[in-house]
PDB file of N, CA and C in Angstrom:
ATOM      1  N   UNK A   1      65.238 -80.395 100.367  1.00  0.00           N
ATOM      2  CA  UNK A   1      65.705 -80.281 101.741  1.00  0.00           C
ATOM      3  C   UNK A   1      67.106 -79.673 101.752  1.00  0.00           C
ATOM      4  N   UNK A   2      67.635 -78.398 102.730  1.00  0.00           N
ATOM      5  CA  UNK A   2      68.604 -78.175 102.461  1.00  0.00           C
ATOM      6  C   UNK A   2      69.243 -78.428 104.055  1.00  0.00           C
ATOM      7  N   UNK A   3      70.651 -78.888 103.276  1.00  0.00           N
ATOM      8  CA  UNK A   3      71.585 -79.691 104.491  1.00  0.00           C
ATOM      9  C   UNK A   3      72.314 -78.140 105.386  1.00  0.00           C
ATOM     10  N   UNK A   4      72.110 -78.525 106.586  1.00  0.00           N
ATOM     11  CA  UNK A   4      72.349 -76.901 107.838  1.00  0.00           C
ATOM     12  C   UNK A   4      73.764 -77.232 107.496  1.00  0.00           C
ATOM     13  N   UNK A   5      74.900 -75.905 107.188  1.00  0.00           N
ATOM     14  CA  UNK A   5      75.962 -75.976 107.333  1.00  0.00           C
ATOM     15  C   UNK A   5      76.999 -76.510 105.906  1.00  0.00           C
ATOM     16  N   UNK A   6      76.035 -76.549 104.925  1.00  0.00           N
ATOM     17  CA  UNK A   6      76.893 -77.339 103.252  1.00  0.00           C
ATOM     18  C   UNK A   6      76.664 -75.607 103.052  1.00  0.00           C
ATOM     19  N   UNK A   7      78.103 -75.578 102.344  1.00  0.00           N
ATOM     20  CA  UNK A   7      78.406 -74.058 101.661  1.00  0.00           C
ATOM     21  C   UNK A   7      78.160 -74.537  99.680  1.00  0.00           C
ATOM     22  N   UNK A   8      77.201 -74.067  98.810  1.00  0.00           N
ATOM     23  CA  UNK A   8      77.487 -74.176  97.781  1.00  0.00           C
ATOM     24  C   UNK A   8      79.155 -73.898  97.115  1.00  0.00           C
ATOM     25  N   UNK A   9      79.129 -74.628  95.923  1.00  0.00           N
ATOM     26  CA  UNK A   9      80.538 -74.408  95.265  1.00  0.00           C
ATOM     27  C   UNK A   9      80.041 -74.579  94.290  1.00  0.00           C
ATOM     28  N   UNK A  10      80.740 -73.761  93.164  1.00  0.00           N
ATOM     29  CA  UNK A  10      80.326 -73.766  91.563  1.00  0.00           C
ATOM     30  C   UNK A  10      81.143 -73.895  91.206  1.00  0.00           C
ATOM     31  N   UNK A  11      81.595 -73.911  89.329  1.00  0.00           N
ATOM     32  CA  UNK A  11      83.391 -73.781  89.121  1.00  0.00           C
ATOM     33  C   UNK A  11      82.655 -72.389  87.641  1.00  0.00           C
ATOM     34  N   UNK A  12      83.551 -71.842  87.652  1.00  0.00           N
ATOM     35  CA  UNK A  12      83.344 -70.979  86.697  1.00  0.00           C
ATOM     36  C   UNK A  12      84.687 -70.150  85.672  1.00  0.00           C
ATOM     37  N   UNK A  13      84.658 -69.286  84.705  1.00  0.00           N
ATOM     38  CA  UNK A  13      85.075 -68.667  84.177  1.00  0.00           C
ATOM     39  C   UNK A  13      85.399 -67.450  84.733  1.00  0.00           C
ATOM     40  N   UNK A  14      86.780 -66.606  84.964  1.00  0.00           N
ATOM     41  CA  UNK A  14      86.924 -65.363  85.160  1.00  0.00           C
ATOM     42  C   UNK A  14      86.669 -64.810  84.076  1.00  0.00           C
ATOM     43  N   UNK A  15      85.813 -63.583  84.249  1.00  0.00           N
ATOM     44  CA  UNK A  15      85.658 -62.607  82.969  1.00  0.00           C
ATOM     45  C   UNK A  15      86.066 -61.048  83.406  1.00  0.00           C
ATOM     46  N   UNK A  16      86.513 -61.286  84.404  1.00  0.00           N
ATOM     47  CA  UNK A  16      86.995 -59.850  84.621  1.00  0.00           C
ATOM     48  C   UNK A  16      87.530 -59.315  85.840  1.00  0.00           C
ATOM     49  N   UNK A  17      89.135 -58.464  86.076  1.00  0.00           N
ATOM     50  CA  UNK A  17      89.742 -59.229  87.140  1.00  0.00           C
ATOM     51  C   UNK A  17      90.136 -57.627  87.373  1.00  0.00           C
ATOM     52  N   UNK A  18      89.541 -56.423  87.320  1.00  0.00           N
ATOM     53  CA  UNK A  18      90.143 -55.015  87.393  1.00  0.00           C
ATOM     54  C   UNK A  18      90.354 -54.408  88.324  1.00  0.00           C
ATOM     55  N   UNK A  19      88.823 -54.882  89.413  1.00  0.00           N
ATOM     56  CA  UNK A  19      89.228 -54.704  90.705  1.00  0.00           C
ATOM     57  C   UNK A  19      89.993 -54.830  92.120  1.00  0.00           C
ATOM     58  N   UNK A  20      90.223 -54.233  92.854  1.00  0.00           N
ATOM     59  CA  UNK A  20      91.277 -55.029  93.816  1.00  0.00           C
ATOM     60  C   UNK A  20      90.791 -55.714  94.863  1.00  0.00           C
ATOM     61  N   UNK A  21      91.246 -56.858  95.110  1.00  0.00           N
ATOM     62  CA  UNK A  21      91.018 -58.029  95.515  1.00  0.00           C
ATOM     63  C   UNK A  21      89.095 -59.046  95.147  1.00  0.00           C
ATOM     64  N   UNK A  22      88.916 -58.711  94.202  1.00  0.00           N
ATOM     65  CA  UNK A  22      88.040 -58.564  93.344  1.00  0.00           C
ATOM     66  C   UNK A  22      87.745 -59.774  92.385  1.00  0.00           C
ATOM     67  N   UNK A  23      87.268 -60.623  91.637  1.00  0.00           N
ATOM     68  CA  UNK A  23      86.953 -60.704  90.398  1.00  0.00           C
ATOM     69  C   UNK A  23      85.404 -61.040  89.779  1.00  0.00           C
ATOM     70  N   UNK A  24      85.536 -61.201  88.700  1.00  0.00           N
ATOM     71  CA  UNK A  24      83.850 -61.460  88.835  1.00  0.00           C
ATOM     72  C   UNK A  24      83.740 -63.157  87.948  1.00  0.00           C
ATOM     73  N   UNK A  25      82.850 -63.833  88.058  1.00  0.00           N
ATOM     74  CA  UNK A  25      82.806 -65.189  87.712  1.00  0.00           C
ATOM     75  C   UNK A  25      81.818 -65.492  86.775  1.00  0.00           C
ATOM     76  N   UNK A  26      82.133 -65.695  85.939  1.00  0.00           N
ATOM     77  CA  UNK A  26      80.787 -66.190  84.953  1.00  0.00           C
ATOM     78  C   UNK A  26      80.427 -67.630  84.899  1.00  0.00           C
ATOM     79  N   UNK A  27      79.444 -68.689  85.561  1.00  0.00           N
ATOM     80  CA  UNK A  27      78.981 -69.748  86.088  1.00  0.00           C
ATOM     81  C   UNK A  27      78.026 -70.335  84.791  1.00  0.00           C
ATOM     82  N   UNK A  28      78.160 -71.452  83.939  1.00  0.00           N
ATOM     83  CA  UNK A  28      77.228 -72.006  83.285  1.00  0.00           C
ATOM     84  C   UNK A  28      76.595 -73.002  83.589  1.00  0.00           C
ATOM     85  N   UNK A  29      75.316 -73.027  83.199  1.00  0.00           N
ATOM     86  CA  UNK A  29      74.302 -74.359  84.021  1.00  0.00           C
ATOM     87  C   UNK A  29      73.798 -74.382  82.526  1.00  0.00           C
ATOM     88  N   UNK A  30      73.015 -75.596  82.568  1.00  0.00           N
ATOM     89  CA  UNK A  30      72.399 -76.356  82.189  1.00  0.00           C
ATOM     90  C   UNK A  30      70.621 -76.362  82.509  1.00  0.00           C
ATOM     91  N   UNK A  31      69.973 -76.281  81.655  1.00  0.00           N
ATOM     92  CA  UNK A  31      68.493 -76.436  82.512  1.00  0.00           C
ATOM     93  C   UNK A  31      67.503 -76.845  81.179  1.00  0.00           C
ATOM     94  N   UNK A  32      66.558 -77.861  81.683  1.00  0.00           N
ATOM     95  CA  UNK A  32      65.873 -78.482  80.625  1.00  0.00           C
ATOM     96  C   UNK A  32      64.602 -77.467  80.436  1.00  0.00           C
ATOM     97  N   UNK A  33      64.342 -77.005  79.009  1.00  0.00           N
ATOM     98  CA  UNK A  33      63.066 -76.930  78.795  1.00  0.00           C
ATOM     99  C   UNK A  33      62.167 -77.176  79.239  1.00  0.00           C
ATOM    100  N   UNK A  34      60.832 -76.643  79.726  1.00  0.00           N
ATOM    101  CA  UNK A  34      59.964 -77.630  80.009  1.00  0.00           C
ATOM    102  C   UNK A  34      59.320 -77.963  78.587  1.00  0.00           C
ATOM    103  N   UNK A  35      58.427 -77.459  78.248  1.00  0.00           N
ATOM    104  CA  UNK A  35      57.582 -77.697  76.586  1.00  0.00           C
ATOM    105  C   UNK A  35      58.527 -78.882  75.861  1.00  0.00           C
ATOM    106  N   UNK A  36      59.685 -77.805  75.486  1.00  0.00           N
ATOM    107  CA  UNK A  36      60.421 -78.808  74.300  1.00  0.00           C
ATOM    108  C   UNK A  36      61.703 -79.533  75.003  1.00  0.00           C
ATOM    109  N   UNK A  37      61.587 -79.964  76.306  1.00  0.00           N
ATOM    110  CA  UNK A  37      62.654 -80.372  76.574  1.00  0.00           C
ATOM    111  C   UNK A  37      63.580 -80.567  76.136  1.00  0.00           C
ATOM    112  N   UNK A  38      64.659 -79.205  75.733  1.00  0.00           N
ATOM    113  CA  UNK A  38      65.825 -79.031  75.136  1.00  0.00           C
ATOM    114  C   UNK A  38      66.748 -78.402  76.480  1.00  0.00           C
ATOM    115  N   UNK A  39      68.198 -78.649  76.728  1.00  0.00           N
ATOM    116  CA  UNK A  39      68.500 -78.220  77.185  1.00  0.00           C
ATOM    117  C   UNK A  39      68.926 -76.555  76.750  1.00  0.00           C
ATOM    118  N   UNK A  40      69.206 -75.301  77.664  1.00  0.00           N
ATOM    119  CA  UNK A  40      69.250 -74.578  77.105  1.00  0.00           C
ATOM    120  C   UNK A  40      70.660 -74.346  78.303  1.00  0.00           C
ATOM    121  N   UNK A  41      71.251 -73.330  77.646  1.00  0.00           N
ATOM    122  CA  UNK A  41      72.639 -72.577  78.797  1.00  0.00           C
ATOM    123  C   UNK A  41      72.250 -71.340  79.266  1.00  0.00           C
ATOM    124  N   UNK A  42      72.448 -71.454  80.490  1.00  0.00           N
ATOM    125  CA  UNK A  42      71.990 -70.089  81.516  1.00  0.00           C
ATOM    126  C   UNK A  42      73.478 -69.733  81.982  1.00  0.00           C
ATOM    127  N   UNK A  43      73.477 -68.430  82.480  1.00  0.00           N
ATOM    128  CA  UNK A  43      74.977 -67.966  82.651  1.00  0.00           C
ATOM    129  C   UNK A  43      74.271 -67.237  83.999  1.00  0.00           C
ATOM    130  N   UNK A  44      75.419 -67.280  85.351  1.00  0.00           N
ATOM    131  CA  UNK A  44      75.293 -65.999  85.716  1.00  0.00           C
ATOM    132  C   UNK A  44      76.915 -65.316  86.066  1.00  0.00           C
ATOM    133  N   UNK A  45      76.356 -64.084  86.244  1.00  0.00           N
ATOM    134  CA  UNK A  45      77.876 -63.708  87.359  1.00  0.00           C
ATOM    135  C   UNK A  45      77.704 -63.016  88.176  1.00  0.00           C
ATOM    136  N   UNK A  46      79.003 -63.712  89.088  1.00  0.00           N
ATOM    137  CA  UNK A  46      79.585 -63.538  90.821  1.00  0.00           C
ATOM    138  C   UNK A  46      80.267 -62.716  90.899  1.00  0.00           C
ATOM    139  N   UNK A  47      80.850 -61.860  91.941  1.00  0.00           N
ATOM    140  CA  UNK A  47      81.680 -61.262  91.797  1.00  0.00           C
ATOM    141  C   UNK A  47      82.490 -62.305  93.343  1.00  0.00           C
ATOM    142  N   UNK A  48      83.190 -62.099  93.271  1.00  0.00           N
ATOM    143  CA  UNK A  48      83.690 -63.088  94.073  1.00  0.00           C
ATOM    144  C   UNK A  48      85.241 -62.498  94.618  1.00  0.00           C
ATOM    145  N   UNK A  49      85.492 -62.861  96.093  1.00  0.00           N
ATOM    146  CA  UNK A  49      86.570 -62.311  96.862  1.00  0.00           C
ATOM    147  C   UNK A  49      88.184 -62.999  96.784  1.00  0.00           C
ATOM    148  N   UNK A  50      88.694 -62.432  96.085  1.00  0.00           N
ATOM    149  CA  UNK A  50      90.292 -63.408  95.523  1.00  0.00           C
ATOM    150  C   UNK A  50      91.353 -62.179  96.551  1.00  0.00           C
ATOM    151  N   UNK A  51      91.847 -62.609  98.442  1.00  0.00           N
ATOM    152  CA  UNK A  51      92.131 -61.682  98.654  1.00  0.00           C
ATOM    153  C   UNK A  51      93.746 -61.215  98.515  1.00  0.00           C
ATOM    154  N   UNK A  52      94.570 -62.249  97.243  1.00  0.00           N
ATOM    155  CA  UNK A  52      95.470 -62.281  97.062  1.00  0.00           C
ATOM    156  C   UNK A  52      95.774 -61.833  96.005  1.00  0.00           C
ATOM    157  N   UNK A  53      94.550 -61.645  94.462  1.00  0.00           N
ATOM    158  CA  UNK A  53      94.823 -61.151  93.605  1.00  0.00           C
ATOM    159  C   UNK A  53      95.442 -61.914  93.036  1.00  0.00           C
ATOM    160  N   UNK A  54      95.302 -63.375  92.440  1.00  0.00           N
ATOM    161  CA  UNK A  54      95.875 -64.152  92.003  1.00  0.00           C
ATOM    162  C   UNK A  54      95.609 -64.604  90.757  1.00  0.00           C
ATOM    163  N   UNK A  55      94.114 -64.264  90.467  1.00  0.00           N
ATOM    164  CA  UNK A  55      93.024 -64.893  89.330  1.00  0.00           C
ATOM    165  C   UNK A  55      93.451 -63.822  88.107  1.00  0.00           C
ATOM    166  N   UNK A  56      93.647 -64.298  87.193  1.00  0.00           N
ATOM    167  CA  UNK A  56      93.180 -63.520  85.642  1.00  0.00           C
ATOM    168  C   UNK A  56      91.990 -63.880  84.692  1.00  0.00           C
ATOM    169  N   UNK A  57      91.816 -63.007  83.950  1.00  0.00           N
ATOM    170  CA  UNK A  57      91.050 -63.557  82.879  1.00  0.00           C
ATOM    171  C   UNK A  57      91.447 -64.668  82.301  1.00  0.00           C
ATOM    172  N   UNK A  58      89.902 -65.433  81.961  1.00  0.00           N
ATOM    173  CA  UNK A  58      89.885 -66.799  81.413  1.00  0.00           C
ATOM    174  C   UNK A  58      90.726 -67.662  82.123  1.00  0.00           C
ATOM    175  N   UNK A  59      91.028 -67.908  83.801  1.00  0.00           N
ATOM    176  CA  UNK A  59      91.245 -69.093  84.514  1.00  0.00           C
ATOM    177  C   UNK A  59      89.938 -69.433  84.854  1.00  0.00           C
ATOM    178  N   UNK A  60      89.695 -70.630  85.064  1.00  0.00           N
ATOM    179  CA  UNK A  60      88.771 -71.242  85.425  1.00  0.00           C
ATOM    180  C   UNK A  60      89.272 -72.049  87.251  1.00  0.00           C
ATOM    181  N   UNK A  61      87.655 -71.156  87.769  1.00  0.00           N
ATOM    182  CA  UNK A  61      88.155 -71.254  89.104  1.00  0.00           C
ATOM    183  C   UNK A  61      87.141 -71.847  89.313  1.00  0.00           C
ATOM    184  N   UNK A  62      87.534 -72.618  91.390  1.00  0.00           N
ATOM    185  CA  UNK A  62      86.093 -73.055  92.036  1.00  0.00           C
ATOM    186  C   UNK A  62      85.602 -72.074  92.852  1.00  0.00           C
ATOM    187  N   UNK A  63      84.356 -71.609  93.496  1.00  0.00           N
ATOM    188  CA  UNK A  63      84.138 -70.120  94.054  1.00  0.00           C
ATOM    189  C   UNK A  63      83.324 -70.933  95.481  1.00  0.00           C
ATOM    190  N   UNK A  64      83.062 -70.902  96.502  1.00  0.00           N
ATOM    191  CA  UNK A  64      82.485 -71.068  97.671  1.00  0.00           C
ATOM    192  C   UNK A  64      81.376 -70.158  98.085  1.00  0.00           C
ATOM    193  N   UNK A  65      80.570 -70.341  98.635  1.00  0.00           N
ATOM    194  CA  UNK A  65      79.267 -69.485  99.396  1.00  0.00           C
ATOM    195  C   UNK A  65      79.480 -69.009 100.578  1.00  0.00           C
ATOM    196  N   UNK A  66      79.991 -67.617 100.751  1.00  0.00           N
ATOM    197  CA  UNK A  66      80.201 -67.153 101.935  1.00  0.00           C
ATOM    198  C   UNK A  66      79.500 -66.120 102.422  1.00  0.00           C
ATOM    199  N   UNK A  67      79.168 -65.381 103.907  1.00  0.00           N
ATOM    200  CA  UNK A  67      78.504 -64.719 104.064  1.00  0.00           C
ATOM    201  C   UNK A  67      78.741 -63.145 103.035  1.00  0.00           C
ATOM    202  N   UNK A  68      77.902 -62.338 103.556  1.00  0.00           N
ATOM    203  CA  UNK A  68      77.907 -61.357 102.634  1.00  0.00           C
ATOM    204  C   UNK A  68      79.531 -60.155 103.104  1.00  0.00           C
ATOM    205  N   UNK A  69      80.155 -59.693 102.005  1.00  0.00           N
ATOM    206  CA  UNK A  69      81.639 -59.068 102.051  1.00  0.00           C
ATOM    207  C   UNK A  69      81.367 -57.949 101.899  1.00  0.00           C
ATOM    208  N   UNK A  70      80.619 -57.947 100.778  1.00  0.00           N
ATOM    209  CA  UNK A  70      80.232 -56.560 100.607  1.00  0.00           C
ATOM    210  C   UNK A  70      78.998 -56.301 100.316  1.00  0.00           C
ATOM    211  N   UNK A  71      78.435 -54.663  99.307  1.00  0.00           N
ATOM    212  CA  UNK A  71      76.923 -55.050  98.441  1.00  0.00           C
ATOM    213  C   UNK A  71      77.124 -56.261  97.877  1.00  0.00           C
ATOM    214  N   UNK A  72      77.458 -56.635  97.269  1.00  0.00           N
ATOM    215  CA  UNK A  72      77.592 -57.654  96.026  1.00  0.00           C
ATOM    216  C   UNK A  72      78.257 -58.705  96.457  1.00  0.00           C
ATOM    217  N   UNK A  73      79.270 -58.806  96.612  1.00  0.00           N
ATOM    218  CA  UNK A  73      80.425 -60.113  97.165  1.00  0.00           C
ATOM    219  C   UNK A  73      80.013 -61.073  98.140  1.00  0.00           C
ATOM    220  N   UNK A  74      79.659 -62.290  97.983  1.00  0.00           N
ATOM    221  CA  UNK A  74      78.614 -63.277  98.243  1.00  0.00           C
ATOM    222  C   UNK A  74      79.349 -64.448  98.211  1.00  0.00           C
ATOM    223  N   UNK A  75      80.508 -64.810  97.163  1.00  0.00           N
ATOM    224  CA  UNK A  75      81.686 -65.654  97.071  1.00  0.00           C
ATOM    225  C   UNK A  75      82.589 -65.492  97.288  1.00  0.00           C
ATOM    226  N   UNK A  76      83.465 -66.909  97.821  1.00  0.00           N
ATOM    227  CA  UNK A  76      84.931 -66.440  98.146  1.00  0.00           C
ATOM    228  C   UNK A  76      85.747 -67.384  96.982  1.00  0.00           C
ATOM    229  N   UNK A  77      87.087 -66.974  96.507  1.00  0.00           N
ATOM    230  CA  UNK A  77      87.862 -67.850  95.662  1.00  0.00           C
ATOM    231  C   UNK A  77      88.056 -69.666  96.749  1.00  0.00           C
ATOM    232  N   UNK A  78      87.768 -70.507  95.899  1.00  0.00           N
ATOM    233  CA  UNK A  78      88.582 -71.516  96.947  1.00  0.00           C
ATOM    234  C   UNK A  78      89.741 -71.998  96.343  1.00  0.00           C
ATOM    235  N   UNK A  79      89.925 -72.386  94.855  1.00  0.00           N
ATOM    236  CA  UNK A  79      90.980 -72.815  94.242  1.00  0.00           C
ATOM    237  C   UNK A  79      90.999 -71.823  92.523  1.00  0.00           C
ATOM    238  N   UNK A  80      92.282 -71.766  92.174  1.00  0.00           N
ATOM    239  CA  UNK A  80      92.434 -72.127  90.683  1.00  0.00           C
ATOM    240  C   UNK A  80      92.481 -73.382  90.467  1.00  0.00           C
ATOM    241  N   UNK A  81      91.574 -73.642  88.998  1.00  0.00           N
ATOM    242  CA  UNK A  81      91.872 -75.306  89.094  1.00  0.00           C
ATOM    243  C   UNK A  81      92.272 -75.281  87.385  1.00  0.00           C
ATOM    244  N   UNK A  82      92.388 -74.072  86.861  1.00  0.00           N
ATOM    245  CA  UNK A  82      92.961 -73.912  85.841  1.00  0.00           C
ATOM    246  C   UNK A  82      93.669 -72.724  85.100  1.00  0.00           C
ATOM    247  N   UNK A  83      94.787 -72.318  85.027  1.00  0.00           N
ATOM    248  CA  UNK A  83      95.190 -70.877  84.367  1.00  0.00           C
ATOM    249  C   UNK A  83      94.984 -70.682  83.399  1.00  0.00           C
ATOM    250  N   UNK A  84      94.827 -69.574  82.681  1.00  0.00           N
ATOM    251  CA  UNK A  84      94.874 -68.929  81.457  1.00  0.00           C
ATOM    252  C   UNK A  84      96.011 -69.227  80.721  1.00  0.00           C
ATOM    253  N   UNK A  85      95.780 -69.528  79.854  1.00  0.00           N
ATOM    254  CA  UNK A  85      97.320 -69.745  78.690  1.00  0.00           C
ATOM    255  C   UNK A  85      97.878 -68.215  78.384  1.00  0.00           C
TER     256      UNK A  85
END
């Protein structure tokens, strides 16, 4: 059942920050096997709307579900919740 009006949020990895106002997000999940019930790691990536240009590689951010920005741009930045060393 999906709740009218809940925006997904993921937290992910920046992997790449070249564009302007731009970055893209690399998201890891978790998902069980069915057969051998092993978990396995699925990745995807976002490109996601940072309109301050704030994010670098390897911060780990939270990203929000927003309408569509562009072709592609589907997320918006909501926080850094960690910088890059």
């Amino acid at each position: 059942m999906k709740v009218q009006g809940m925006k997904r949020q993921l937290v992910g990895m920046v992997v790449r920050d070249m564009m302007d106002k731009t970055v893209v997000v690399q998201v890891e999940r978790l998902v069980k096997h069915k057969l051998y019930k092993k978990y396995i790691k699925r990745r995807g990536k976002f490109a996601v709307h940072d309109k301050n240009n704030s994010c670098r590689i390897g911060d780990k951010v939270l990203i929000t579900e927003s309408r569509p920005l562009s072709k592609t741009k589907r997320w918006r930045l909501s926080k850094i919740l960690e910088k890059a060393v």
